[in-house]
PDB file of N, CA and C in Angstrom:
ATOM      1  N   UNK A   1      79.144 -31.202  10.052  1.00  0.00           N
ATOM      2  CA  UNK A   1      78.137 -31.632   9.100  1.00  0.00           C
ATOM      3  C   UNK A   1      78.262 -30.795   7.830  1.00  0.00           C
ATOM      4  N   UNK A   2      78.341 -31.536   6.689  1.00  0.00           N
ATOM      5  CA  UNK A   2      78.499 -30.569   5.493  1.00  0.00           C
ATOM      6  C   UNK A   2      77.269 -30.381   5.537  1.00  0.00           C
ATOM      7  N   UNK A   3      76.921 -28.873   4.538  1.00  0.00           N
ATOM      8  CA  UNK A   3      75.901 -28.164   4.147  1.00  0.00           C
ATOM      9  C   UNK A   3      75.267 -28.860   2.848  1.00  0.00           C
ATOM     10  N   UNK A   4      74.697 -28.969   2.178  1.00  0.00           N
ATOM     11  CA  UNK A   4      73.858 -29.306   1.423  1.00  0.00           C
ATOM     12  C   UNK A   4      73.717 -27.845   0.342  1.00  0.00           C
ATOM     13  N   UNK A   5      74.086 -27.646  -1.121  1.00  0.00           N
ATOM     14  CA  UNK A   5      73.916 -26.804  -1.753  1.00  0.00           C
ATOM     15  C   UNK A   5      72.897 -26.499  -2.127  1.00  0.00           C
ATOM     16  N   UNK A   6      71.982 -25.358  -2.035  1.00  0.00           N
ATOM     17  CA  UNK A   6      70.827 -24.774  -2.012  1.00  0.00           C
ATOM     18  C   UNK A   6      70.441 -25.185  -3.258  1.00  0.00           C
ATOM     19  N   UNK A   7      71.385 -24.505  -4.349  1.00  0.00           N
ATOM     20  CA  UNK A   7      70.231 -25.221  -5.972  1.00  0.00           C
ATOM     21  C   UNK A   7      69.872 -26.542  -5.681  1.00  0.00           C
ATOM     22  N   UNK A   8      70.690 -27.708  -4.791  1.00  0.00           N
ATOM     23  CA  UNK A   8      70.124 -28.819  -5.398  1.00  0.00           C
ATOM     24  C   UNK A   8      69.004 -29.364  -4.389  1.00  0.00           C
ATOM     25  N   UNK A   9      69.275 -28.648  -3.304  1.00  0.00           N
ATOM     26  CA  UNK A   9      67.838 -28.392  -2.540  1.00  0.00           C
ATOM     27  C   UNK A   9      66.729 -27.997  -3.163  1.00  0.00           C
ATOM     28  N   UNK A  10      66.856 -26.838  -3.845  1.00  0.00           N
ATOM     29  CA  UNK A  10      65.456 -26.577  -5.039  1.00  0.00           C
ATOM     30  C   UNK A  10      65.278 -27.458  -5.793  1.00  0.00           C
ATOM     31  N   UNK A  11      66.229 -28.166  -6.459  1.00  0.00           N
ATOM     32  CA  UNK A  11      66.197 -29.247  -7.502  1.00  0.00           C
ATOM     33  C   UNK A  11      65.013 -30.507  -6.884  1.00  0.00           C
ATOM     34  N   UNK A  12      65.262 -30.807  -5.325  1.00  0.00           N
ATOM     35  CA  UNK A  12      64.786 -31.249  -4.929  1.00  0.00           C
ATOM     36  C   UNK A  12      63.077 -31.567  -4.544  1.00  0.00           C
ATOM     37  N   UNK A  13      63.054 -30.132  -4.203  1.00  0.00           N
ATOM     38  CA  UNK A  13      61.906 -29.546  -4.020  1.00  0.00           C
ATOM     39  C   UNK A  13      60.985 -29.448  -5.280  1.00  0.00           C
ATOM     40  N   UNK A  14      61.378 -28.812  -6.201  1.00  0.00           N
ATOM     41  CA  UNK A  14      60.817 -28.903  -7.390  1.00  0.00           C
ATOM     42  C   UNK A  14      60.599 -30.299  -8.316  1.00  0.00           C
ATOM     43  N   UNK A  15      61.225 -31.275  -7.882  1.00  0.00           N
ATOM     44  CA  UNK A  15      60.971 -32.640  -8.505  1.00  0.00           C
ATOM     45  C   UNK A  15      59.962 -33.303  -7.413  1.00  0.00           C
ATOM     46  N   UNK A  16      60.325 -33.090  -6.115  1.00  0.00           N
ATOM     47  CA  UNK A  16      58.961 -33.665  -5.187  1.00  0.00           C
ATOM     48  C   UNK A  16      57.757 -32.896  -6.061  1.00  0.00           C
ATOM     49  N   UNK A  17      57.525 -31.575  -5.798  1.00  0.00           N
ATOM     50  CA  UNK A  17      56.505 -30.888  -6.375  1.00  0.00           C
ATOM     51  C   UNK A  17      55.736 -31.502  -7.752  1.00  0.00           C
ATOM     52  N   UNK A  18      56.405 -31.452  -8.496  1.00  0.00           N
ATOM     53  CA  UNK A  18      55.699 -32.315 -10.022  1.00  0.00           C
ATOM     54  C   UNK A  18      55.263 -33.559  -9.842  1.00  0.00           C
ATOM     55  N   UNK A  19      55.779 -34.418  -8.957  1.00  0.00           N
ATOM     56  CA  UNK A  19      55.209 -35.668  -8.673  1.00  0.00           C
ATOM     57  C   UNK A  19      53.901 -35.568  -8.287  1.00  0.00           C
ATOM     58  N   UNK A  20      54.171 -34.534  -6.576  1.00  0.00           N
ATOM     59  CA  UNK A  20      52.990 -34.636  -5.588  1.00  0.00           C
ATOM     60  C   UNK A  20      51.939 -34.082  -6.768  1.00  0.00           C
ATOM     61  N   UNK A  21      52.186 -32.932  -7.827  1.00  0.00           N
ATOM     62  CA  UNK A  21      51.078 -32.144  -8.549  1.00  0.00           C
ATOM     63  C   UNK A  21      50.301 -33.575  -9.529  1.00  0.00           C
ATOM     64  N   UNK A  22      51.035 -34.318 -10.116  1.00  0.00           N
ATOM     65  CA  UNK A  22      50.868 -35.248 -11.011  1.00  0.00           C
ATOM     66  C   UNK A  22      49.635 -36.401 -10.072  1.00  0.00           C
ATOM     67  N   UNK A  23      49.778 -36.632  -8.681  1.00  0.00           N
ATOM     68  CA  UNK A  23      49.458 -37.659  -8.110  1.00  0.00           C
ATOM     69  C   UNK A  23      48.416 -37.186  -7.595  1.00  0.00           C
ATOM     70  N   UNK A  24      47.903 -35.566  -6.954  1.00  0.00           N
ATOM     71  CA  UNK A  24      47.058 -35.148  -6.937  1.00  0.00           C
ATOM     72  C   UNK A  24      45.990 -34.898  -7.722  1.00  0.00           C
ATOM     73  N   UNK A  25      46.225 -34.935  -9.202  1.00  0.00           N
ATOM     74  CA  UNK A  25      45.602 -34.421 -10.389  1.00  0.00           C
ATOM     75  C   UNK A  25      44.788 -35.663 -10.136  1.00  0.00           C
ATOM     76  N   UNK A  26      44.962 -36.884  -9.550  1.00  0.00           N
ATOM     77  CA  UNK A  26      44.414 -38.181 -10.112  1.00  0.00           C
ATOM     78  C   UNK A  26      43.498 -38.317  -9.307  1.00  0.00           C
ATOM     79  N   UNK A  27      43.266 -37.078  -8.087  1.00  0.00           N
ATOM     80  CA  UNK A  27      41.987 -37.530  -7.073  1.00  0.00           C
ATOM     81  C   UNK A  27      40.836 -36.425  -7.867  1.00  0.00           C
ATOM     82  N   UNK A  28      41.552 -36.021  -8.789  1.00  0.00           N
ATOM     83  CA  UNK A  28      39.995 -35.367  -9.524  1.00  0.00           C
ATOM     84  C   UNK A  28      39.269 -35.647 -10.162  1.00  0.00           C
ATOM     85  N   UNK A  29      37.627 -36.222  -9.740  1.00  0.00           N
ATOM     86  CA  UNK A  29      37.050 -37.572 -10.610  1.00  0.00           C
ATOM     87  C   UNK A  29      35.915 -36.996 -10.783  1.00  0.00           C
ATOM     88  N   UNK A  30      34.836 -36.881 -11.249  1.00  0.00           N
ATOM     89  CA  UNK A  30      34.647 -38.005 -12.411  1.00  0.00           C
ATOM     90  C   UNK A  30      35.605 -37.570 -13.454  1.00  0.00           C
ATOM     91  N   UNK A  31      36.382 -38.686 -14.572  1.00  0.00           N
ATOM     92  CA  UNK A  31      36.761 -38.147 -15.336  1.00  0.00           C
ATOM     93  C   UNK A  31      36.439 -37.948 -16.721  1.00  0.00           C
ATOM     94  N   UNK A  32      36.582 -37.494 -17.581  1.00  0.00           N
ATOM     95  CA  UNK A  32      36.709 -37.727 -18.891  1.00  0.00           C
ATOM     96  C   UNK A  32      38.010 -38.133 -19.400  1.00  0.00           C
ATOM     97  N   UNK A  33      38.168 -38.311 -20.578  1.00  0.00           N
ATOM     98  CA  UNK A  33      39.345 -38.748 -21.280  1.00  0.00           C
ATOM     99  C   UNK A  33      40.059 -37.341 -21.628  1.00  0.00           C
ATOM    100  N   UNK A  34      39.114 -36.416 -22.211  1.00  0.00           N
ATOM    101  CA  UNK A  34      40.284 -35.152 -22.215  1.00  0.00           C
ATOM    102  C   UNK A  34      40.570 -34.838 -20.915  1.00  0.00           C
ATOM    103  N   UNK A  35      40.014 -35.144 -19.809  1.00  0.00           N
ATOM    104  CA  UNK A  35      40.626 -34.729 -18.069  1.00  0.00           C
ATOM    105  C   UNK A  35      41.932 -35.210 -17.842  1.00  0.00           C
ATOM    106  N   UNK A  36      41.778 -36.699 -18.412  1.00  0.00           N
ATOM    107  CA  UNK A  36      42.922 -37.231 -17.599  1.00  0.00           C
ATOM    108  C   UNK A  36      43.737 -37.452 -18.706  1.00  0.00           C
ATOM    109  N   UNK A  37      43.529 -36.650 -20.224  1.00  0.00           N
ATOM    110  CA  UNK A  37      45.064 -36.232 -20.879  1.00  0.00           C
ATOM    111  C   UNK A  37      45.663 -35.209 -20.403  1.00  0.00           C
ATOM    112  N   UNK A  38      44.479 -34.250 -20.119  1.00  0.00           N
ATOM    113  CA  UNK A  38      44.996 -32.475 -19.864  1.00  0.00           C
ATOM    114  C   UNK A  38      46.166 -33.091 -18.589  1.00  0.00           C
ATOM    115  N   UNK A  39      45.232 -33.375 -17.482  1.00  0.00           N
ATOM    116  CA  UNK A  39      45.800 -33.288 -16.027  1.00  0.00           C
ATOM    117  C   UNK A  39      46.951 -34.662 -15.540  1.00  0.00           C
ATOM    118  N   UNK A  40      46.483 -35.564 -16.437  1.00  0.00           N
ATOM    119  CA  UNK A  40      47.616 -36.685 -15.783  1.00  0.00           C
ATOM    120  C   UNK A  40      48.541 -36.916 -17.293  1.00  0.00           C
ATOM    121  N   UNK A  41      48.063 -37.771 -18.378  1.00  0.00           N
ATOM    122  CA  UNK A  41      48.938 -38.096 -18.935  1.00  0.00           C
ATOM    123  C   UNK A  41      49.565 -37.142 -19.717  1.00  0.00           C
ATOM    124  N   UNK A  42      49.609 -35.291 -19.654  1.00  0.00           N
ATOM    125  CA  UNK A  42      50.551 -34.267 -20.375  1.00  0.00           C
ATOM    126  C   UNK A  42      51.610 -34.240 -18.816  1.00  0.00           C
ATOM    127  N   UNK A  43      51.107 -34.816 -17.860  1.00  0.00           N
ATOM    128  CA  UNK A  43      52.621 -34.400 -17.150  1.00  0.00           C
ATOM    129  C   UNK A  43      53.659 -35.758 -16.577  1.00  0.00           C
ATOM    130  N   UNK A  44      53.111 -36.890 -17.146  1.00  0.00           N
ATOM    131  CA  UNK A  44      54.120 -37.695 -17.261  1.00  0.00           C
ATOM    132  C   UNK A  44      55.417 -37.695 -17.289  1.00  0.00           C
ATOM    133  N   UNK A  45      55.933 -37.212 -18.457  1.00  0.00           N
ATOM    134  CA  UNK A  45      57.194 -37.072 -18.718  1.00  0.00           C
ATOM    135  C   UNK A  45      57.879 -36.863 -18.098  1.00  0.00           C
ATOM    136  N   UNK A  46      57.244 -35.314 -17.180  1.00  0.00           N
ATOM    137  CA  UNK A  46      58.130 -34.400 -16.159  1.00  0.00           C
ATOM    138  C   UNK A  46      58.382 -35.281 -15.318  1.00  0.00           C
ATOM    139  N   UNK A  47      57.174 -36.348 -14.619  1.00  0.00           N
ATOM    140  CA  UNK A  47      57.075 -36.726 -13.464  1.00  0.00           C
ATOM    141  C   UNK A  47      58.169 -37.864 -13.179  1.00  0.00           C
ATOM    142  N   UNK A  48      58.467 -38.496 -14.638  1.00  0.00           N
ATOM    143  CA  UNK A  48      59.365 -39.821 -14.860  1.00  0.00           C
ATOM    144  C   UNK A  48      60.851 -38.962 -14.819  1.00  0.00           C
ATOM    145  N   UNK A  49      61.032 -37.997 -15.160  1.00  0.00           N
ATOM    146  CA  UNK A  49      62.606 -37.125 -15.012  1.00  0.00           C
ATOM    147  C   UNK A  49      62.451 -36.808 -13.519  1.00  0.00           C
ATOM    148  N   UNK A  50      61.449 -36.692 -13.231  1.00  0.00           N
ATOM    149  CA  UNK A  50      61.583 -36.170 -11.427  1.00  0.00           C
ATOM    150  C   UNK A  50      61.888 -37.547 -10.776  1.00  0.00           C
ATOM    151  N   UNK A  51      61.151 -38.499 -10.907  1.00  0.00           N
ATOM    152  CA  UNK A  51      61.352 -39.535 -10.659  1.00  0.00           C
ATOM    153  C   UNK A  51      62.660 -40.162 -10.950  1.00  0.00           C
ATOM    154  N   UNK A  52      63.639 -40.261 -11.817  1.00  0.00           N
ATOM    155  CA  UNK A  52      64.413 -40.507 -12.223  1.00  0.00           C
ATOM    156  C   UNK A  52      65.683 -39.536 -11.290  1.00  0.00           C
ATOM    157  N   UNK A  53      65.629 -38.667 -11.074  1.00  0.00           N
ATOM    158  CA  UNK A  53      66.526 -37.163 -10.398  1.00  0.00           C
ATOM    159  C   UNK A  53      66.139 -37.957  -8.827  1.00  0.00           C
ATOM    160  N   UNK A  54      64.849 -38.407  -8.111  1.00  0.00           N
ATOM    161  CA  UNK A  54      64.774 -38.841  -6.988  1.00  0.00           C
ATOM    162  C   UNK A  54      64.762 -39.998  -6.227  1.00  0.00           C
ATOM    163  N   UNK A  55      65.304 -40.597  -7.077  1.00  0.00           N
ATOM    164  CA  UNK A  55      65.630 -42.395  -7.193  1.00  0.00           C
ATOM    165  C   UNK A  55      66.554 -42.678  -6.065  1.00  0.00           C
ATOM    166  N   UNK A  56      67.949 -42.028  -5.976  1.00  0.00           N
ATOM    167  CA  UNK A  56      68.740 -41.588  -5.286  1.00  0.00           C
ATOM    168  C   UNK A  56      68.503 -41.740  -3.687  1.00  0.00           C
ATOM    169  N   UNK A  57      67.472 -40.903  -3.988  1.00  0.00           N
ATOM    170  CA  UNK A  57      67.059 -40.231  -2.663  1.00  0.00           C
ATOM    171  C   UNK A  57      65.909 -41.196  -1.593  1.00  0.00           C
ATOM    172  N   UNK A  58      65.435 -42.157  -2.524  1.00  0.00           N
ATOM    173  CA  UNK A  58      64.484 -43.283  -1.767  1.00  0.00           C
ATOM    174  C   UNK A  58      64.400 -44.906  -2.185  1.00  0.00           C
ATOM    175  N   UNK A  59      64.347 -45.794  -1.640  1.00  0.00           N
ATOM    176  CA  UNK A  59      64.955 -46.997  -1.413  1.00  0.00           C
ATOM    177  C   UNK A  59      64.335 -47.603  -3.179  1.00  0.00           C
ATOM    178  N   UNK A  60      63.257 -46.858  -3.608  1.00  0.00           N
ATOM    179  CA  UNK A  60      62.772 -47.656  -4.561  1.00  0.00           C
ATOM    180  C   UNK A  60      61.594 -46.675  -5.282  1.00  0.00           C
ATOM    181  N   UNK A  61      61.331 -46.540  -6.354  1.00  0.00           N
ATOM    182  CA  UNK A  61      60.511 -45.563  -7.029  1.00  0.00           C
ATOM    183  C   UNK A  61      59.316 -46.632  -7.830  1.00  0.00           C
ATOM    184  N   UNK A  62      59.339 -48.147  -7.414  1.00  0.00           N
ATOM    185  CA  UNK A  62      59.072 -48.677  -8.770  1.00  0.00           C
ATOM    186  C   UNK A  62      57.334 -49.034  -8.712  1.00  0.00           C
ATOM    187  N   UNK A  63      56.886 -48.429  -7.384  1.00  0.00           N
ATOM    188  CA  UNK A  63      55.261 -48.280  -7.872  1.00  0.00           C
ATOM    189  C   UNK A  63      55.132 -46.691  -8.658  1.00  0.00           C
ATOM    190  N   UNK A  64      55.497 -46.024  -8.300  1.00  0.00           N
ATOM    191  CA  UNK A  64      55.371 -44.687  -9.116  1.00  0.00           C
ATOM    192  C   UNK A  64      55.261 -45.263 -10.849  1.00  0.00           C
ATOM    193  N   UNK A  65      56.588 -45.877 -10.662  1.00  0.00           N
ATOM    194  CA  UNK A  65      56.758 -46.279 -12.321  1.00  0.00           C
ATOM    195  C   UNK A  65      55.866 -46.880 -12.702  1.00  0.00           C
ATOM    196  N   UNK A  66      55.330 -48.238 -12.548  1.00  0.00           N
ATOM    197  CA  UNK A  66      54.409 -48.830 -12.379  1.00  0.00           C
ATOM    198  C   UNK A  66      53.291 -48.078 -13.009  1.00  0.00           C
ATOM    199  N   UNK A  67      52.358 -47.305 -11.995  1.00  0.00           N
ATOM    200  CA  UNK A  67      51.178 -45.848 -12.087  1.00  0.00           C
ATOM    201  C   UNK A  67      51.733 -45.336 -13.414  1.00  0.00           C
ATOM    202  N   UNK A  68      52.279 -45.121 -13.541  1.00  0.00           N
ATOM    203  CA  UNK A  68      52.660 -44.192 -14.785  1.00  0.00           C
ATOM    204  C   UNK A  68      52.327 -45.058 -16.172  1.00  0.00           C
ATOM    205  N   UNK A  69      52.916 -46.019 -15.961  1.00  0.00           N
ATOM    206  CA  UNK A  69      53.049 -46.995 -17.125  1.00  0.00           C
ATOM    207  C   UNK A  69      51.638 -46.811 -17.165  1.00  0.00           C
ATOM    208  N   UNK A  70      51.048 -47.823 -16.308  1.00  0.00           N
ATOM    209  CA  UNK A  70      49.444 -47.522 -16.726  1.00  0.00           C
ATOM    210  C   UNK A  70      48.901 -46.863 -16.873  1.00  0.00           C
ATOM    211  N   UNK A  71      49.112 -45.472 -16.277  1.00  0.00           N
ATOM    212  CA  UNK A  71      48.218 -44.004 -16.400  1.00  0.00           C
ATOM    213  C   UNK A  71      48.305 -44.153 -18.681  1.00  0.00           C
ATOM    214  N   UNK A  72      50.067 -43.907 -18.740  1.00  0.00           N
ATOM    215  CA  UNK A  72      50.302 -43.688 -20.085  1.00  0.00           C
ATOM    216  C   UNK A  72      49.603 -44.567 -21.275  1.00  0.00           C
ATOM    217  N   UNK A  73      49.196 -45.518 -20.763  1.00  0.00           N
ATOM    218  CA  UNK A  73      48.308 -46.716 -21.407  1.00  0.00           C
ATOM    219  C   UNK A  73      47.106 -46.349 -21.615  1.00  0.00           C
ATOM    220  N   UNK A  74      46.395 -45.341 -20.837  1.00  0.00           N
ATOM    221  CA  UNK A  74      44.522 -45.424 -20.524  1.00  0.00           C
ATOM    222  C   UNK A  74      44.844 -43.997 -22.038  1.00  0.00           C
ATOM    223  N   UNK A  75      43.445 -44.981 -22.588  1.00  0.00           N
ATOM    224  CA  UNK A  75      43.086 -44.190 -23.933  1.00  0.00           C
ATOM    225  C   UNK A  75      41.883 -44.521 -24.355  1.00  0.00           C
ATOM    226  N   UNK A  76      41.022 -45.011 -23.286  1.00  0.00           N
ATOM    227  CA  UNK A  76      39.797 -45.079 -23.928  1.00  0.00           C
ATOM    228  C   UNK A  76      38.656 -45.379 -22.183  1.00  0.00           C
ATOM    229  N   UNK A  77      37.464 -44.902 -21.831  1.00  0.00           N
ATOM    230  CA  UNK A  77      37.056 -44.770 -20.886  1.00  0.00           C
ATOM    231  C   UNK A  77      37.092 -46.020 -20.167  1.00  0.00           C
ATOM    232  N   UNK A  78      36.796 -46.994 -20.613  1.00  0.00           N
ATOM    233  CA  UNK A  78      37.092 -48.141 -19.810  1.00  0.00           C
ATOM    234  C   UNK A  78      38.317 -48.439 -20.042  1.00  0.00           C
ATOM    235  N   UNK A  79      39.411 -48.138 -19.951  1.00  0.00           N
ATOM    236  CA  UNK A  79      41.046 -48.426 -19.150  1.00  0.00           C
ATOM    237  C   UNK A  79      40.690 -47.482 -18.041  1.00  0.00           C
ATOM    238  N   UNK A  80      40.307 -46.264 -18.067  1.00  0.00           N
ATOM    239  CA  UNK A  80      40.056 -45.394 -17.161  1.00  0.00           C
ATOM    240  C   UNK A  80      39.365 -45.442 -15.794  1.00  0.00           C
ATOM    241  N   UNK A  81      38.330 -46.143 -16.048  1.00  0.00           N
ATOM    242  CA  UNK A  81      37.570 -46.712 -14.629  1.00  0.00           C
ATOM    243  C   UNK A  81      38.226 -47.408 -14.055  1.00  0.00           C
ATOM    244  N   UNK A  82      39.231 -47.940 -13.960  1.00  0.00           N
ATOM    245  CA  UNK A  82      39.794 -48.735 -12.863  1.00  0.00           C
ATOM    246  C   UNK A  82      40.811 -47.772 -12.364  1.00  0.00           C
ATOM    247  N   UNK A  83      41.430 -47.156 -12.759  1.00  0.00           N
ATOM    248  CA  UNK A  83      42.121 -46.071 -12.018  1.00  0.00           C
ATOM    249  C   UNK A  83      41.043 -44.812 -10.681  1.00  0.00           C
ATOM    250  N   UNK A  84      39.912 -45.024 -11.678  1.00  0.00           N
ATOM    251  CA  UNK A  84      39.007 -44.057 -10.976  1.00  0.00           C
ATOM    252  C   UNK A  84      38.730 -44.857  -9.411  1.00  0.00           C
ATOM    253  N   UNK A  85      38.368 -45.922  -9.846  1.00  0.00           N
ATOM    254  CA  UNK A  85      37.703 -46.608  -9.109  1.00  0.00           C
ATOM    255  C   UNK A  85      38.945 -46.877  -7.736  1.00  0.00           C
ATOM    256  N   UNK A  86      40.094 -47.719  -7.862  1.00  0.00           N
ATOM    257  CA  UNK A  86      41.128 -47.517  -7.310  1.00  0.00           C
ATOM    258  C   UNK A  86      41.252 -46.101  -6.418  1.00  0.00           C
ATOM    259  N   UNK A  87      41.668 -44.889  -6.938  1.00  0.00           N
ATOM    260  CA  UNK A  87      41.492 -43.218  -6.043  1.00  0.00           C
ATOM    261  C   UNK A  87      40.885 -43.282  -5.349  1.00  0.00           C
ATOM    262  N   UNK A  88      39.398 -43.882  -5.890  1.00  0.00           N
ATOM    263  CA  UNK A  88      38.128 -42.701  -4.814  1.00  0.00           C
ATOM    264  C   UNK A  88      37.986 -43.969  -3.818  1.00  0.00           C
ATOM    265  N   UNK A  89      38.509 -45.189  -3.853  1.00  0.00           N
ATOM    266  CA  UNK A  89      39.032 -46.039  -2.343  1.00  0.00           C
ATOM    267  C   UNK A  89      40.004 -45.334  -1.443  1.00  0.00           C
ATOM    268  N   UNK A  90      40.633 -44.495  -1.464  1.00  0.00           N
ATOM    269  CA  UNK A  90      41.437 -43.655  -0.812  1.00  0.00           C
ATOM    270  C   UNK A  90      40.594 -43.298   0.246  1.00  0.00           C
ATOM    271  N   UNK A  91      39.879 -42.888  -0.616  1.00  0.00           N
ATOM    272  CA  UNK A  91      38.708 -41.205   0.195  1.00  0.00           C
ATOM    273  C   UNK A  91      38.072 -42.186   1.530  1.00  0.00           C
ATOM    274  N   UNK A  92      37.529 -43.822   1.374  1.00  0.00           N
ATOM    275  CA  UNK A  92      37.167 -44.536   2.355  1.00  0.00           C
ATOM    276  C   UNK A  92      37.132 -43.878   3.683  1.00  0.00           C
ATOM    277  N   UNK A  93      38.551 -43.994   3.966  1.00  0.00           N
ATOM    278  CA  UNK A  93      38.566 -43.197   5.780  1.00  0.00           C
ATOM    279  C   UNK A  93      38.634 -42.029   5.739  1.00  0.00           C
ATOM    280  N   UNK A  94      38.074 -40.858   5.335  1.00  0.00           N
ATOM    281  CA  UNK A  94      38.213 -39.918   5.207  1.00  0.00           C
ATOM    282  C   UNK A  94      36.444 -39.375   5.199  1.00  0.00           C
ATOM    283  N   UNK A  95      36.168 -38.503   6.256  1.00  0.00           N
ATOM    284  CA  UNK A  95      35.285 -37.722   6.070  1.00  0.00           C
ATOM    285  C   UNK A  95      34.870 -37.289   4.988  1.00  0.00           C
ATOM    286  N   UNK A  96      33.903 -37.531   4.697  1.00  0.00           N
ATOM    287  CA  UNK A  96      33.249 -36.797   2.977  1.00  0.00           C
ATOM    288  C   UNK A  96      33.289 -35.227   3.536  1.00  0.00           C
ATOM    289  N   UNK A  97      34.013 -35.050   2.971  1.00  0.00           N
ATOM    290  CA  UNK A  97      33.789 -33.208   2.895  1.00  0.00           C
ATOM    291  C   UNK A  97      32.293 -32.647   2.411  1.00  0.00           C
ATOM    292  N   UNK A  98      31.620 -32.991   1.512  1.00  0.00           N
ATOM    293  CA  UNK A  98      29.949 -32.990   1.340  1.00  0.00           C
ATOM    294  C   UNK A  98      29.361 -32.779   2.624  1.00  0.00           C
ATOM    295  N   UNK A  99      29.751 -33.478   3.761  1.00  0.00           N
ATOM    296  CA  UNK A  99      28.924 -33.692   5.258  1.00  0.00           C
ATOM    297  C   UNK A  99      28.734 -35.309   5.235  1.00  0.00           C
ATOM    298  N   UNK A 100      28.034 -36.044   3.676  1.00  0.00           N
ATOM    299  CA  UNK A 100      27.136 -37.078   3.991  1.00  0.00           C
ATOM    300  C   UNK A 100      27.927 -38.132   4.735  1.00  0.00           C
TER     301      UNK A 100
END
């Protein structure tokens, strides 16, 4: 079995990382519009070169792309609520951490 070269193992690691950081940023709600420039749409870029570097590596990237496109679009609070609204359906099966 060949070995796998360690930088591009980090390479790896570090492009998962910016994604997972980018996709996490988006379960932090309520938002404002400076929230979700600071936290989602300033790390775009990175996330589309990570994305782009991990294409390779999985059958298809093209909802990521997708999310992005639209994230890069929201510029005014109502584009924004539907993204919000979309996330916090996630949380559904999930124990409210609150308790309630």
């Amino acid at each position: 079995m060949k070995l796998i070269d360690p930088q591009i193992l980090k390479l790896i690691a570090l492009s998962r990382s910016i994604i997972y950081d980018l996709l996490s940023s988006c379960f932090l709600y309520p938002y404002r519009i400076s929230d979700f420039e600071r936290l989602v749409k300033s790390r775009i870029p990175r996330a589309r070169d990570a994305a782009k570097y991990l294409s390779n590596l999985y059958p298809t990237m093209d909802l990521l792309m997708k999310f992005l496109d639209v994230a890069e679009g929201i510029n005014n609070y109502d584009l924004l609520t539907p993204i919000e609204v979309d996330f916090t359906k996630v949380d559904y099966g999930a124990i409210p951490y609150e308790g309630y």
